[in-house]
Protein backbone atom coordinates (compact mmCIF):
# COMPACT_ATOMS: atom_id res chain seq x y z
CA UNK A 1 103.16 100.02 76.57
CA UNK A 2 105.06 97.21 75.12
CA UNK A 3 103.86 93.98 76.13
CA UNK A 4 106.81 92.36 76.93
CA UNK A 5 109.21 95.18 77.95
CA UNK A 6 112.70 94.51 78.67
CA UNK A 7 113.43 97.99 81.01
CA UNK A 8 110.53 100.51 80.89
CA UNK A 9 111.69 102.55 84.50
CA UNK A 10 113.85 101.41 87.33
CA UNK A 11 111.87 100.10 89.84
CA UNK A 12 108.71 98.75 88.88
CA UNK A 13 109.78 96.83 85.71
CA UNK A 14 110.08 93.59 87.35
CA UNK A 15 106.97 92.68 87.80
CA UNK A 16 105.67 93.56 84.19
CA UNK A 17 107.80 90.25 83.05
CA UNK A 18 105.49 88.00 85.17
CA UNK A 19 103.64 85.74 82.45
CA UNK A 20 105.93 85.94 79.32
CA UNK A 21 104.99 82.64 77.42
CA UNK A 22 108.39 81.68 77.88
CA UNK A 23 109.43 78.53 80.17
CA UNK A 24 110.96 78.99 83.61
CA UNK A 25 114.43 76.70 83.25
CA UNK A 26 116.64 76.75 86.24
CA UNK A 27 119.93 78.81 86.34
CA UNK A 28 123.34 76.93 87.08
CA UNK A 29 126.55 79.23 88.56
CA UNK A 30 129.77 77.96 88.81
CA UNK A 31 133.30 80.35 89.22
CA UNK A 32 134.12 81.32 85.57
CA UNK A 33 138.10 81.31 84.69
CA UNK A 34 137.57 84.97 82.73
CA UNK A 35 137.93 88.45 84.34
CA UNK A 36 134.28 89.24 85.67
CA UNK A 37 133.20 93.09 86.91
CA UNK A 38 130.38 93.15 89.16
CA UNK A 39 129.01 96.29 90.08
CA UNK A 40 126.07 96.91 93.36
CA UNK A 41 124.83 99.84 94.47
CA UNK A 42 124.79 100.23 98.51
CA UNK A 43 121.38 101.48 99.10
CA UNK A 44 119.85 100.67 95.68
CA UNK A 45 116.13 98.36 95.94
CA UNK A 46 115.73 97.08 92.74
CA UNK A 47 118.68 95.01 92.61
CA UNK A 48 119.72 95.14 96.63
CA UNK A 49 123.85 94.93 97.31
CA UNK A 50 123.38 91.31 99.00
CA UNK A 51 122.56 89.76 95.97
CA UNK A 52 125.56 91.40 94.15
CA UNK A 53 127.75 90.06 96.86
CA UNK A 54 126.10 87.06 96.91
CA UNK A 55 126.43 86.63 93.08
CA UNK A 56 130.60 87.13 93.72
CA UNK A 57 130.70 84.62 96.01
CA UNK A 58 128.89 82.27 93.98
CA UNK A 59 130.79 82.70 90.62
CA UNK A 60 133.50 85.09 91.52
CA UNK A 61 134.65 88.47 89.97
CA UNK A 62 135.46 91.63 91.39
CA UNK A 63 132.79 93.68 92.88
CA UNK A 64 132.48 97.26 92.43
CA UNK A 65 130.61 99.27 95.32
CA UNK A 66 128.61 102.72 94.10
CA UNK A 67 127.69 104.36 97.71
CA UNK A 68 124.04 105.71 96.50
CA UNK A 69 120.76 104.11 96.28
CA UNK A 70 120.30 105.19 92.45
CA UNK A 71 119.91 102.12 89.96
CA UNK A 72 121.48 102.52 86.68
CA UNK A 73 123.48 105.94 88.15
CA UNK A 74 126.88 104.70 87.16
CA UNK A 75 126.93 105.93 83.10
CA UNK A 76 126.91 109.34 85.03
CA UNK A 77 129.23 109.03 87.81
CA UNK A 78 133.57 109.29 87.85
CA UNK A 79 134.07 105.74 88.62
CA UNK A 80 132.32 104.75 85.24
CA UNK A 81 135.81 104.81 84.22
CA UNK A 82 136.58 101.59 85.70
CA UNK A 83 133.80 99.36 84.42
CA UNK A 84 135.04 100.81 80.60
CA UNK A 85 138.35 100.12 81.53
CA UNK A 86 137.35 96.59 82.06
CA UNK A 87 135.71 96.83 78.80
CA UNK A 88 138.75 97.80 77.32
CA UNK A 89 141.53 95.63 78.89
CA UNK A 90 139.95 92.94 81.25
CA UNK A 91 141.78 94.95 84.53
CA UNK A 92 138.95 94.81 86.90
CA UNK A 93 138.41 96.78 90.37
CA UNK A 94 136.99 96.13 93.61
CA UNK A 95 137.06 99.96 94.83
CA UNK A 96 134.12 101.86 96.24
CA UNK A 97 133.01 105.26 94.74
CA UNK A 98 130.62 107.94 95.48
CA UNK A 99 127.86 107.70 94.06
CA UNK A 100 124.54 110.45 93.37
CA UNK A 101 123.79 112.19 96.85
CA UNK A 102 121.38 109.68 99.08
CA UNK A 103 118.49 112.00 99.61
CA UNK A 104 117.75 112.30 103.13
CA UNK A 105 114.52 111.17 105.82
């Protein structure tokens, strides 16, 4: 395994990063005057929708809601569309789409 990975699997990654030689410095938001696309996941736990809206309402940007718990599932859903619109022309969306099927209890 690498020692310092950047993303080896969604969901346990985080805490391989714990201990880079590298020194903590704190972050500083403020709302940007660029068009910003923010994309959350509903039921996702690796990066949980409160901290995408969270992260809007601290520095602004249009935030796009995926309705599945799958983290990284966007590249393979319909609505990818928008975020490489954005990527193309700046127009930015704050629709919901379906997302992979929730599996059930």
């Amino acid at each position: 395994m690498n020692r310092f990975p950047v993303a080896s699997g969604y969901g346990f990654y985080e805490q391989l990063c714990v201990g880079w030689p590298l020194a903590a410095r704190p972050w500083s938001f403020e709302n940007g005057t660029s068009p910003l696309q923010l994309a959350g996941h509903l039921y996702e736990p690796v990066t949980p929708i409160g901290w995408a809206l969270a992260m809007r309402q601290r520095i602004g940007g249009a935030l796009m809601t995926v309705e599945d718990d799958a983290h990284g599932s966007l590249s393979s859903l319909p609505c990818a569309d928008a975020v490489v619109t954005f990527f193309d022309t700046g127009k930015t969306t704050s629709a919901s789409c379906p997302g992979a099927p929730v599996p059930g209890p």
